[in-house]
Protein backbone atom coordinates (compact mmCIF):
# COMPACT_ATOMS: atom_id res chain seq x y z
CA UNK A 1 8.27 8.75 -7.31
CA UNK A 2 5.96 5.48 -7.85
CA UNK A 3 2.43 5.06 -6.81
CA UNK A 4 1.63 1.00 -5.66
CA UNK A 5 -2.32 0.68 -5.20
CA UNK A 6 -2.82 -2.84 -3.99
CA UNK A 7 -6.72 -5.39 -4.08
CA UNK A 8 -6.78 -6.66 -0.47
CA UNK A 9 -8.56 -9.34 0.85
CA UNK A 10 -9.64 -10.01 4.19
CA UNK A 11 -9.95 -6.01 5.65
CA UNK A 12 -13.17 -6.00 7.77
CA UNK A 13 -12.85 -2.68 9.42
CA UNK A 14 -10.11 0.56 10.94
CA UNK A 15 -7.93 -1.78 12.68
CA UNK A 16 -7.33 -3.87 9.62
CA UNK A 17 -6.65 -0.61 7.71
CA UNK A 18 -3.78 -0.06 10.65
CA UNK A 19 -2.41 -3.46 10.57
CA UNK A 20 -1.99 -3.27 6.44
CA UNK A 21 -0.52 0.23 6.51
CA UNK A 22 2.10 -0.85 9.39
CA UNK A 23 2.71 -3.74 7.00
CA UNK A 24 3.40 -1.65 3.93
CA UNK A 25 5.67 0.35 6.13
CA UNK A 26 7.54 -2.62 7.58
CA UNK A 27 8.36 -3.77 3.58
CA UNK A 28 8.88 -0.06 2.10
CA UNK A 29 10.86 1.91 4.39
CA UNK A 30 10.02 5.45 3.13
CA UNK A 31 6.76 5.26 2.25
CA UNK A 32 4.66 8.07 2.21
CA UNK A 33 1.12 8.46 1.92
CA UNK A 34 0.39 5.14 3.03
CA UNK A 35 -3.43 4.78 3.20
CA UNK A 36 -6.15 1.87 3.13
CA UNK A 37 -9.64 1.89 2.95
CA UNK A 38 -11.83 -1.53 4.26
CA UNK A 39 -14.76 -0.65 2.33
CA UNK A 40 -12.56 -0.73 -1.18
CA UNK A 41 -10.72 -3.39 -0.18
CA UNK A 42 -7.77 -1.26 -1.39
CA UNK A 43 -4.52 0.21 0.18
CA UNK A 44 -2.02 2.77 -1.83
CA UNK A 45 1.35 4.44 -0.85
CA UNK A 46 4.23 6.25 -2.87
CA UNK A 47 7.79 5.45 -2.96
CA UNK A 48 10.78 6.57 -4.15
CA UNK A 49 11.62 3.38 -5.93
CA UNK A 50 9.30 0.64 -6.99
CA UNK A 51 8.75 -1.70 -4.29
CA UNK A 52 9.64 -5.57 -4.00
CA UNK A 53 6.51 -7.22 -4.80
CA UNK A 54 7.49 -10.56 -3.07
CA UNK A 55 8.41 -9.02 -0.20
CA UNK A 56 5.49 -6.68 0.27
CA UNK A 57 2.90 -9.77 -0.09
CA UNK A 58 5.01 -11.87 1.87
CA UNK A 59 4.92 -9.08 4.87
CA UNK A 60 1.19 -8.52 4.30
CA UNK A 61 0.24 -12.15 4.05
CA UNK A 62 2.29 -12.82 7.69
CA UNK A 63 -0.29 -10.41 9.09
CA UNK A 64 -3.57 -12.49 7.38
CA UNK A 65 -4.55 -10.71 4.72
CA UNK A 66 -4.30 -12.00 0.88
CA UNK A 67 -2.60 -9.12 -1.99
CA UNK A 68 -5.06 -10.02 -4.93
CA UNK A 69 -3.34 -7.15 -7.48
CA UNK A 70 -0.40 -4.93 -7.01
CA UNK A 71 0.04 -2.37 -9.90
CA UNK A 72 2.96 0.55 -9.79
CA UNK A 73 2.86 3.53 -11.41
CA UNK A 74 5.03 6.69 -12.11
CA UNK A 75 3.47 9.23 -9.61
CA UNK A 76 3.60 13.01 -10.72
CA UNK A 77 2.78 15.81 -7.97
CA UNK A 78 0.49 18.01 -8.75
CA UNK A 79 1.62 21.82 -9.88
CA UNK A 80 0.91 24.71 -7.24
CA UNK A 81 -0.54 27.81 -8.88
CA UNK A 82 -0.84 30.62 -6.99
């Protein structure tokens, strides 16, 4: 599993949060986890396999917003103790 956290430009407020995280889901199908936050200026999502970068600016770009960083990382769950 892969973790992409993403630098946005250009998110304002909730709707642009909704509009970026329909974008990552329209270029990853299977995300999971998909989340953005306007005040960081930062979206994040897991995937099975690393994603396309081209084709994950190019779909958030068509909606008006500018990818300023991408970075992918291995992504580990956490353990359950009980």
């Amino acid at each position: 599993m892969y973790k992409t956290t993403m630098k946005i430009d250009g998110m304002m407020c909730g709707m642009c949060e909704a509009h970026i995280n329909d974008a990552i889901r329209k270029a990853v199908p299977g995300a999971k986890k998909v989340k953005s936050s306007h005040k960081k200026g930062e979206s994040s999502f897991l995937s099975e396999e690393v994603p396309d970068e081209q084709v994950l600016k190019e779909t958030i770009q068509e909606t008006g917003y500018k990818v300023l960083s991408l970075e992918n990382e291995e992504h580990r769950g956490g353990l359950w103790i009980f």
